[in-house]
PDB file of N, CA and C in Angstrom:
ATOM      1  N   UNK A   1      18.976 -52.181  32.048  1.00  0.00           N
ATOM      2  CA  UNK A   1      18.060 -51.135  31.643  1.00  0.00           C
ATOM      3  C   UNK A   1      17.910 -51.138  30.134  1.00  0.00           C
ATOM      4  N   UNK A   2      16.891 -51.318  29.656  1.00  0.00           N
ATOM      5  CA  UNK A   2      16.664 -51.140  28.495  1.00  0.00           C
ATOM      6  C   UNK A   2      16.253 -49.952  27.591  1.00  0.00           C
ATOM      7  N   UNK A   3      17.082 -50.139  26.901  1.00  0.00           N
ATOM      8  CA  UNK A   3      17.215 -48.221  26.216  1.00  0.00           C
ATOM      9  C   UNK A   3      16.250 -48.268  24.482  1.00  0.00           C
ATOM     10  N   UNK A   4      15.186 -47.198  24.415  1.00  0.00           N
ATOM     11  CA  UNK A   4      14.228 -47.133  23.394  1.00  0.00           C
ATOM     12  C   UNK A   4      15.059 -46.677  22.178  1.00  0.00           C
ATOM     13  N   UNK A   5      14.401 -46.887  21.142  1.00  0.00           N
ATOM     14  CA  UNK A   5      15.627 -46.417  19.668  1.00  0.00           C
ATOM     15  C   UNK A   5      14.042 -45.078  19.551  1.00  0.00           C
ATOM     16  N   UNK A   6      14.908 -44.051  19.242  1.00  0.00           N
ATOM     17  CA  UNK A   6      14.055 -43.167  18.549  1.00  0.00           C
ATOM     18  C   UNK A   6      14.367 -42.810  17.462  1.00  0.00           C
ATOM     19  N   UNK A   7      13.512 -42.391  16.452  1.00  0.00           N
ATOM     20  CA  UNK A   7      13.476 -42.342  15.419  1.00  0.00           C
ATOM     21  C   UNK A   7      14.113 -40.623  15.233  1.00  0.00           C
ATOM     22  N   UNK A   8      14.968 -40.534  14.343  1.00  0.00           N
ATOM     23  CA  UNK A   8      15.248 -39.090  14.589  1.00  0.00           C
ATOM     24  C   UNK A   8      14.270 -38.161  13.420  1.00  0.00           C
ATOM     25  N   UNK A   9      13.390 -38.408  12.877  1.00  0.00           N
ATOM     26  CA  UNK A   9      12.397 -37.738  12.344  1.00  0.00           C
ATOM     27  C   UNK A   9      10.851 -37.468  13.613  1.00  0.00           C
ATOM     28  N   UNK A  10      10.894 -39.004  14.265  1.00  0.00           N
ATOM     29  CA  UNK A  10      10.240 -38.534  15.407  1.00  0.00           C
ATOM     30  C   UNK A  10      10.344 -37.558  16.524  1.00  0.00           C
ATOM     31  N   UNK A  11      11.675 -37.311  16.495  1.00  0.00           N
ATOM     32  CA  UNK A  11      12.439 -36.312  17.953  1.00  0.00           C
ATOM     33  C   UNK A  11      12.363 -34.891  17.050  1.00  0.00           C
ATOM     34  N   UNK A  12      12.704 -35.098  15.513  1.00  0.00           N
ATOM     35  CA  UNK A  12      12.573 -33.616  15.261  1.00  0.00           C
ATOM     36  C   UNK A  12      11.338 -32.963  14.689  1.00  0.00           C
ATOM     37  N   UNK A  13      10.284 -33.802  14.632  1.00  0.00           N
ATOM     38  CA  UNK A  13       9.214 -33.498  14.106  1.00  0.00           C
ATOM     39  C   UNK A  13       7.966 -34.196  14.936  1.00  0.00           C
ATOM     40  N   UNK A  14       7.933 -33.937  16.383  1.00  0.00           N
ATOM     41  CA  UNK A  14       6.911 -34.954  17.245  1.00  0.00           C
ATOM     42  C   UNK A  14       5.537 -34.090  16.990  1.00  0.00           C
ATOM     43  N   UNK A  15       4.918 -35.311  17.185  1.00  0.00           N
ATOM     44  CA  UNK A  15       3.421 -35.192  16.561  1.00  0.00           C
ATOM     45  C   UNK A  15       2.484 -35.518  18.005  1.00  0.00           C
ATOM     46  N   UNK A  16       1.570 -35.097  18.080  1.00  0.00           N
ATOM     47  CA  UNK A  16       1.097 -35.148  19.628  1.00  0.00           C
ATOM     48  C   UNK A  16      -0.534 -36.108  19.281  1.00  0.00           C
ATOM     49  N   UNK A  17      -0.810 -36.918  20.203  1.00  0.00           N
ATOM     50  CA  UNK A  17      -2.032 -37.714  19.880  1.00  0.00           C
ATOM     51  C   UNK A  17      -3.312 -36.540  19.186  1.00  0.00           C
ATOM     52  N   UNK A  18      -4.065 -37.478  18.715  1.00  0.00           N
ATOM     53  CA  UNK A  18      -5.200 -36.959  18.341  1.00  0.00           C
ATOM     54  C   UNK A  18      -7.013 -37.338  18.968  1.00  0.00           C
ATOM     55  N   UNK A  19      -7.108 -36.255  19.835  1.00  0.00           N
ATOM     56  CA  UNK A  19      -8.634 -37.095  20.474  1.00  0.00           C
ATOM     57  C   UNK A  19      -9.694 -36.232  20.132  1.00  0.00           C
ATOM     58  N   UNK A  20     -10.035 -36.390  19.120  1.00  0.00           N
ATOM     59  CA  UNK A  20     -11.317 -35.704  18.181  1.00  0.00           C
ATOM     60  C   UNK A  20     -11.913 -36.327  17.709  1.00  0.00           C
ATOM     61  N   UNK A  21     -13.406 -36.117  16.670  1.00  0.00           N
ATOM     62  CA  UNK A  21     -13.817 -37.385  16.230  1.00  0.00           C
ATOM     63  C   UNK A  21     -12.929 -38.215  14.968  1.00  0.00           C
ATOM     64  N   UNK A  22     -12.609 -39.414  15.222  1.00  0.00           N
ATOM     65  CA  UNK A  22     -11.748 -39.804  14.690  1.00  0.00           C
ATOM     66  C   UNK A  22     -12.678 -40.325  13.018  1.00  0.00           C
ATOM     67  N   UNK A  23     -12.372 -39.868  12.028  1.00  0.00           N
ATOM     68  CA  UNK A  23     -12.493 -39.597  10.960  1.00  0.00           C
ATOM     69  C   UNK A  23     -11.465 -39.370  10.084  1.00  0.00           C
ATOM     70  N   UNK A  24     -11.346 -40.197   8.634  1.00  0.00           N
ATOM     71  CA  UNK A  24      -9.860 -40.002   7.840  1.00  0.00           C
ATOM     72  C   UNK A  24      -9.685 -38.749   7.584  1.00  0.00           C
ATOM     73  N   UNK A  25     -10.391 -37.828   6.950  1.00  0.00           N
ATOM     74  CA  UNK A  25     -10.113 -36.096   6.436  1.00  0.00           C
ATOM     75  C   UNK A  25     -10.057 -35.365   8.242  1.00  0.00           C
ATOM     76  N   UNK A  26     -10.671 -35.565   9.202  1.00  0.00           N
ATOM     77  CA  UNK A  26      -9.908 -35.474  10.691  1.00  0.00           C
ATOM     78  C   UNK A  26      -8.328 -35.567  11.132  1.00  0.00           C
ATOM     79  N   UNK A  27      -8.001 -36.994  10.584  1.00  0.00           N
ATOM     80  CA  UNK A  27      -6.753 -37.304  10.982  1.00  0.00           C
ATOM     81  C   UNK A  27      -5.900 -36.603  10.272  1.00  0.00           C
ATOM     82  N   UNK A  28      -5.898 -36.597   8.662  1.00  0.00           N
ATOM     83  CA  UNK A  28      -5.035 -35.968   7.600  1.00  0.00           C
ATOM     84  C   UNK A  28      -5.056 -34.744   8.280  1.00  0.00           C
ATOM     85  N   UNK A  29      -6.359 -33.930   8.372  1.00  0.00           N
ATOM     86  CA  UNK A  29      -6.118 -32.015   8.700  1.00  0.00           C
ATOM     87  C   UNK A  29      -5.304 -31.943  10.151  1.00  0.00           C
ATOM     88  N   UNK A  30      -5.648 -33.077  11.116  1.00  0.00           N
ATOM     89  CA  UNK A  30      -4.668 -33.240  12.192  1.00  0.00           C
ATOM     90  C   UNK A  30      -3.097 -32.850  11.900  1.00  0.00           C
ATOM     91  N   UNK A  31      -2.906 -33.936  11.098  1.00  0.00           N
ATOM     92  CA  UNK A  31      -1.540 -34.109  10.854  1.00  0.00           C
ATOM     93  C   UNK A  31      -0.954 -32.654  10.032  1.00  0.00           C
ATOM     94  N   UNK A  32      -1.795 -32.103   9.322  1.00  0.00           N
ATOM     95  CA  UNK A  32      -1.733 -30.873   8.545  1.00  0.00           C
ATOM     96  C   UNK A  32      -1.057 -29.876   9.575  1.00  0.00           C
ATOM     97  N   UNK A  33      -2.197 -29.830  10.097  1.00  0.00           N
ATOM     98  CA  UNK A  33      -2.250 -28.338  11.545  1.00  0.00           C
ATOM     99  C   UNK A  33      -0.820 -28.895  11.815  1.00  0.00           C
ATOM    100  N   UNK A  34      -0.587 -30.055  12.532  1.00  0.00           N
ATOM    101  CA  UNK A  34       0.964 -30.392  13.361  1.00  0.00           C
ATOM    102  C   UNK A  34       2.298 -29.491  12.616  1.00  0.00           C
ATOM    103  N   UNK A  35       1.928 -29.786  10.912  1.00  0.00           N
ATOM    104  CA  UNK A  35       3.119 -29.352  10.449  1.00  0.00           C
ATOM    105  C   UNK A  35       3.163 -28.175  10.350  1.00  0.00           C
ATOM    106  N   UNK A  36       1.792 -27.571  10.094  1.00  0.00           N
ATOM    107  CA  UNK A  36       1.723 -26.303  10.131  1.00  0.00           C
ATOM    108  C   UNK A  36       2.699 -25.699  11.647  1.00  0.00           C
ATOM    109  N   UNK A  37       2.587 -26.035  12.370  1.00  0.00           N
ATOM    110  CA  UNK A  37       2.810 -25.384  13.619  1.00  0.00           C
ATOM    111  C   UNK A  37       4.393 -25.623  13.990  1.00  0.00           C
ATOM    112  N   UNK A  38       4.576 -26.731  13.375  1.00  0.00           N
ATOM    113  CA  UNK A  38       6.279 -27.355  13.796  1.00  0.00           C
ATOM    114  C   UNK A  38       6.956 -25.889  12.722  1.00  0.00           C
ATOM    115  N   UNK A  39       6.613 -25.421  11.511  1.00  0.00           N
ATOM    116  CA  UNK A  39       6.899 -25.090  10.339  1.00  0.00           C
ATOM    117  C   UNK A  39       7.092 -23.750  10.558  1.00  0.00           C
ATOM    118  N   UNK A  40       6.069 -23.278  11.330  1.00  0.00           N
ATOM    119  CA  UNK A  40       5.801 -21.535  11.644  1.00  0.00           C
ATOM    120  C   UNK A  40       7.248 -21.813  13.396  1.00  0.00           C
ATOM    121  N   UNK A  41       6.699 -22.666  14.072  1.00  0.00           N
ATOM    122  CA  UNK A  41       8.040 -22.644  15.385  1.00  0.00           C
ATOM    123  C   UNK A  41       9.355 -22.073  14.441  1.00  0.00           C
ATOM    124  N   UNK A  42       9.851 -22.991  13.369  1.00  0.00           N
ATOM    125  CA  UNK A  42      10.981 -23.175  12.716  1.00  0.00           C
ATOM    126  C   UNK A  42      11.150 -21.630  12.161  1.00  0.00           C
ATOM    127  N   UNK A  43      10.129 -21.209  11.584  1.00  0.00           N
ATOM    128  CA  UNK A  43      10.545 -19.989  10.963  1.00  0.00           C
ATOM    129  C   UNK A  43      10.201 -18.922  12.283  1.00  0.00           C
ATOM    130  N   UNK A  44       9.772 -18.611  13.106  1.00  0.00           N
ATOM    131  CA  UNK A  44       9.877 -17.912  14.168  1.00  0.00           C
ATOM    132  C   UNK A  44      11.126 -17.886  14.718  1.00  0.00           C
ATOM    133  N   UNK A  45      11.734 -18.948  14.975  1.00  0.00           N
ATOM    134  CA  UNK A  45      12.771 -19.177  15.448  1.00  0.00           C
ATOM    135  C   UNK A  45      14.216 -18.839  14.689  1.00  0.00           C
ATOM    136  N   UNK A  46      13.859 -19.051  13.441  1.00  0.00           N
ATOM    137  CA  UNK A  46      15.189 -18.117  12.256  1.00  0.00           C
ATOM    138  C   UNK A  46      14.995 -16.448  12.641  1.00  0.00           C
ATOM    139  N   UNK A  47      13.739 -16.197  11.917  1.00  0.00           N
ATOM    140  CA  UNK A  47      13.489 -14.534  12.467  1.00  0.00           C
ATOM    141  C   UNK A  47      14.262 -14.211  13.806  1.00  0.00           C
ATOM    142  N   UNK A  48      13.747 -15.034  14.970  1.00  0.00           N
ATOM    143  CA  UNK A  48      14.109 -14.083  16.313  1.00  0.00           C
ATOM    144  C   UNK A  48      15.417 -14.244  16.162  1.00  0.00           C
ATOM    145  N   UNK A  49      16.106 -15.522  15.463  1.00  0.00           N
ATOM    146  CA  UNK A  49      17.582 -15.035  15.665  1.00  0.00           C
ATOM    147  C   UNK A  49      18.615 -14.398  14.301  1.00  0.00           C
ATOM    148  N   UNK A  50      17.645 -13.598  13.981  1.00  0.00           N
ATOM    149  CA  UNK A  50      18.199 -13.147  13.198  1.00  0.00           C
ATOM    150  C   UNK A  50      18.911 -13.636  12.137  1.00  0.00           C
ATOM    151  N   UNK A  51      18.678 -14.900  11.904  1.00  0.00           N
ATOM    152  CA  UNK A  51      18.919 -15.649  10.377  1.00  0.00           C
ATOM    153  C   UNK A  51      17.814 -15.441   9.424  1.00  0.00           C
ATOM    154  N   UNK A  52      16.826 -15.001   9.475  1.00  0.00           N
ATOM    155  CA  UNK A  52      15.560 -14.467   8.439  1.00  0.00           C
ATOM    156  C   UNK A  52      15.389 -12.953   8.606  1.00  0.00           C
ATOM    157  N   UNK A  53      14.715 -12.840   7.628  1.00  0.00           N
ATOM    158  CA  UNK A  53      14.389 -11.254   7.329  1.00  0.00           C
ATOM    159  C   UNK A  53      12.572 -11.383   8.132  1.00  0.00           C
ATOM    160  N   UNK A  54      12.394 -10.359   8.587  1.00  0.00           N
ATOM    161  CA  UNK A  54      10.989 -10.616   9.492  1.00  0.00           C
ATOM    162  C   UNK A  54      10.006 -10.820   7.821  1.00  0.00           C
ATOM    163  N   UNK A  55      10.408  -9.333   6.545  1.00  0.00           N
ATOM    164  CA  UNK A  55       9.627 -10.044   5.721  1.00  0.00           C
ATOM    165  C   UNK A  55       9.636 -11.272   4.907  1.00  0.00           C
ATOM    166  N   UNK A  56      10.724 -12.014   5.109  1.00  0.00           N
ATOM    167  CA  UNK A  56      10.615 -13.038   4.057  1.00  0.00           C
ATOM    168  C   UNK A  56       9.516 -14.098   5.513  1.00  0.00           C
ATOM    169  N   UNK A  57      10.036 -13.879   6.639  1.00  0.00           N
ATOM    170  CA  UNK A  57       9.505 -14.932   7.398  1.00  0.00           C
ATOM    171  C   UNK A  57       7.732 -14.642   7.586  1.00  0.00           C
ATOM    172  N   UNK A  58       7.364 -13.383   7.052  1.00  0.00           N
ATOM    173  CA  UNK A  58       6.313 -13.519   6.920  1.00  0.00           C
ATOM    174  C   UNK A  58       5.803 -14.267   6.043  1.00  0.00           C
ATOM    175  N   UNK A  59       6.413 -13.975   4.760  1.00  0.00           N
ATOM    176  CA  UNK A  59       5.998 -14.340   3.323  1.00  0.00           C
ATOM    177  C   UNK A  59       5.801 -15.825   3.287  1.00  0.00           C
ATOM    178  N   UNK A  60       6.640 -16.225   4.154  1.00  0.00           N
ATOM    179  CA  UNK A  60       6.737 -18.008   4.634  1.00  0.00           C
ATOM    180  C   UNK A  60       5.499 -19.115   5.226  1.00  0.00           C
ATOM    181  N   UNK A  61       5.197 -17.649   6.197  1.00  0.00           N
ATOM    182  CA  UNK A  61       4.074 -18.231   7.396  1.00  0.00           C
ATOM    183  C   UNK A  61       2.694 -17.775   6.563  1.00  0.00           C
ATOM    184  N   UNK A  62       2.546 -16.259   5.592  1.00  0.00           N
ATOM    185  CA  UNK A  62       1.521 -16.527   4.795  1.00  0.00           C
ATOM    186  C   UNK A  62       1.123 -17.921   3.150  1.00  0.00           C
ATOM    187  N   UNK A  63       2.151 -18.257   3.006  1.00  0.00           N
ATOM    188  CA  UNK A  63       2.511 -19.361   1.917  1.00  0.00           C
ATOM    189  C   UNK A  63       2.061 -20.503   2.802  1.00  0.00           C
ATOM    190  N   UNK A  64       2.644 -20.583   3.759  1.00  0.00           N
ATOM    191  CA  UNK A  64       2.179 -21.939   4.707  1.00  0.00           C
ATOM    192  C   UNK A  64       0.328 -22.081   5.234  1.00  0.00           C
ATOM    193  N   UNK A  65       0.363 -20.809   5.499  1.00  0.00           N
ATOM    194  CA  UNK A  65      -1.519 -20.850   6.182  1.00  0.00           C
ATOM    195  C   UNK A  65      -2.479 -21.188   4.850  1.00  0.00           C
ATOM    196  N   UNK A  66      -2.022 -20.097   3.235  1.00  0.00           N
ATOM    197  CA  UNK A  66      -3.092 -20.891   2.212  1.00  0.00           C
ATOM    198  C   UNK A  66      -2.898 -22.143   2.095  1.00  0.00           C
ATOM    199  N   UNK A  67      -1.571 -22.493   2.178  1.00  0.00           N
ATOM    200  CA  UNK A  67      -1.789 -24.411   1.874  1.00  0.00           C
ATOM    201  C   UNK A  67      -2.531 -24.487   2.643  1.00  0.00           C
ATOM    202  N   UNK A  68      -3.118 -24.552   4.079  1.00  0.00           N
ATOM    203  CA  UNK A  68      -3.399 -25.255   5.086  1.00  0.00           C
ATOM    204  C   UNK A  68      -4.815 -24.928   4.523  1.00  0.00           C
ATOM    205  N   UNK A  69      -5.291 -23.410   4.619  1.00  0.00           N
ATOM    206  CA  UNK A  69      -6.712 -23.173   4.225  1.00  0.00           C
ATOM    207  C   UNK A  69      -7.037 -24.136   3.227  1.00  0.00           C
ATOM    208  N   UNK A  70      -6.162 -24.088   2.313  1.00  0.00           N
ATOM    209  CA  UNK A  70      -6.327 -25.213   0.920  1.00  0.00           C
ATOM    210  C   UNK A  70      -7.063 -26.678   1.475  1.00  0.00           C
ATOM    211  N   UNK A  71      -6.026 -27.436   2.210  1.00  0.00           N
ATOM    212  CA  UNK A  71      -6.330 -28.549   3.000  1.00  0.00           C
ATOM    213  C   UNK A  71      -7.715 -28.639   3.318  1.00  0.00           C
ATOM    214  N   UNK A  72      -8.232 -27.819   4.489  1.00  0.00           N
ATOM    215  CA  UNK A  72      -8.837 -27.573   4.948  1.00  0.00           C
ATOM    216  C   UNK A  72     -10.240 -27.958   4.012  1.00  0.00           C
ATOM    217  N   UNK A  73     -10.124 -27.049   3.356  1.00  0.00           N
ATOM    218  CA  UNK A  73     -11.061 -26.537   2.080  1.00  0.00           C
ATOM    219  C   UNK A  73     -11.205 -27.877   1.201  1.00  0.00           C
ATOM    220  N   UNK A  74     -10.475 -28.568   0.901  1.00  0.00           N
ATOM    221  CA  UNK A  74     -10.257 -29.791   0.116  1.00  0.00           C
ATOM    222  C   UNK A  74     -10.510 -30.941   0.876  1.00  0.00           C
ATOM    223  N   UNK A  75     -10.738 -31.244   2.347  1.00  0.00           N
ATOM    224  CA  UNK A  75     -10.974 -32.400   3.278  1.00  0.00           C
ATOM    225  C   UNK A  75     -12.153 -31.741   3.680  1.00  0.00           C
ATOM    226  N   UNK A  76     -12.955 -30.732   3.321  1.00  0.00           N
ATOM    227  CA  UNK A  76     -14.176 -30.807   3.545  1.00  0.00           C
ATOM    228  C   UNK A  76     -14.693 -30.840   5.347  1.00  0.00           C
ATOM    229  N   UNK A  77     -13.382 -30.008   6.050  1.00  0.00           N
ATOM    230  CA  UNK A  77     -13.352 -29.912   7.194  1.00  0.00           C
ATOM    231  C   UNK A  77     -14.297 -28.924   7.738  1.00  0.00           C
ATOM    232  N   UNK A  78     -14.883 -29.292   8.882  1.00  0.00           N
ATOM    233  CA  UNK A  78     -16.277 -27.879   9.390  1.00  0.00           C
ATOM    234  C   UNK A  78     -17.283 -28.097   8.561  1.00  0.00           C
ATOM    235  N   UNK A  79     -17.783 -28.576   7.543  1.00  0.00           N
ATOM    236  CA  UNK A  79     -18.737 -29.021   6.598  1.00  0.00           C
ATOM    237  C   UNK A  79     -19.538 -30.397   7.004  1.00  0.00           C
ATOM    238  N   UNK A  80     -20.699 -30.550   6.481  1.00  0.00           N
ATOM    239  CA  UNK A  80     -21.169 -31.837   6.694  1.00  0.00           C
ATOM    240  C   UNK A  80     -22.628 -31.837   6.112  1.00  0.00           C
ATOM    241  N   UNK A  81     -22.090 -32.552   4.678  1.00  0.00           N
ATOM    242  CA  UNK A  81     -23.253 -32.522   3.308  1.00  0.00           C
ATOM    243  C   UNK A  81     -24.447 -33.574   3.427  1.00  0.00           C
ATOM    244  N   UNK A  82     -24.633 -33.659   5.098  1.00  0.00           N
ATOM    245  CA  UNK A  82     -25.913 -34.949   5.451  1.00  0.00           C
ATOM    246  C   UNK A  82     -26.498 -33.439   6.054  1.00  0.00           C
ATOM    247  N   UNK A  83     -26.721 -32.667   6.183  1.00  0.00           N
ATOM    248  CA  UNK A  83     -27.480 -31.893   7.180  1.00  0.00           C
ATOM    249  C   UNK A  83     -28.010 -30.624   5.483  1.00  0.00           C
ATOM    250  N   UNK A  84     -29.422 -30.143   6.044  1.00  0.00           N
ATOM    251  CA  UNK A  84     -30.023 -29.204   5.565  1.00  0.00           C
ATOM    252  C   UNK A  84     -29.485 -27.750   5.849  1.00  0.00           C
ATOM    253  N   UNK A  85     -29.599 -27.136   4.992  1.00  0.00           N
ATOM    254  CA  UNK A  85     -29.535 -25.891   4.809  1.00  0.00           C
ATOM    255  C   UNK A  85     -29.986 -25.119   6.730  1.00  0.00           C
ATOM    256  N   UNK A  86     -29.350 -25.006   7.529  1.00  0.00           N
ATOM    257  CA  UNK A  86     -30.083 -24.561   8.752  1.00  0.00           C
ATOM    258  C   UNK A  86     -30.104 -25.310   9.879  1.00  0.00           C
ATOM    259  N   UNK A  87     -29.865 -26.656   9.395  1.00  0.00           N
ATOM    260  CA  UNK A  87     -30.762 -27.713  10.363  1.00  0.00           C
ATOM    261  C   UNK A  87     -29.009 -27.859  11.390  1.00  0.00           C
ATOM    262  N   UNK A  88     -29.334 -28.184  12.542  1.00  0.00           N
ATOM    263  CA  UNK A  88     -28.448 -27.847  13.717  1.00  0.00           C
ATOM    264  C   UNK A  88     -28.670 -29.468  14.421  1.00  0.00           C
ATOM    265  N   UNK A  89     -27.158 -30.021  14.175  1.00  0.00           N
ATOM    266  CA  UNK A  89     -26.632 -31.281  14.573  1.00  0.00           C
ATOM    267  C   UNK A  89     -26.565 -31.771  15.889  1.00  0.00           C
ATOM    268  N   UNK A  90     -27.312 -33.284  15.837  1.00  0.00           N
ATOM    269  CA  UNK A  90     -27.504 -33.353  17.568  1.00  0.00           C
ATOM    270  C   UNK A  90     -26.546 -33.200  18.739  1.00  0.00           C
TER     271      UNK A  90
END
């Protein structure tokens, strides 16, 4: 039987495929959202057990969402500077 090597950054940080339109500022905000979400699990998971303060774990998960808006905002995601003012994509 042959046994797989896993990577232990892969087991603690798994990343799930991506089937959207595949585009580089797509893939990057992909990978964004992932951490976003592994990041907020992690601090949810201090809070409920009572190793965080609920406000610092807020203060955490709001620090984490402007980066992401940032991202977002900076990969030019939901945007698309070929179309007119109005005009509605086929």
């Amino acid at each position: 039987m042959e046994r797989k090597i896993v990577n232990k950054d892969d087991f603690i940080y798994p990343r799930g495929r991506y089937y959207g339109q595949v585009k580089p500022e797509n893939l990057v905000f992909n990978a964004n959202l992932q951490e976003f979400a592994q990041k907020v699990s992690y601090i949810c998971n201090l809070e409920t057990g009572g190793k965080m303060p609920p406000d610092e774990a807020y203060d955490q998960i709001k620090d984490l969402w402007k980066q992401l808006k940032r991202s977002k905002k900076e990969l030019k995601i939901g945007e698309n500077p070929f179309l007119d003012d109005g005009e509605i994509p086929d």
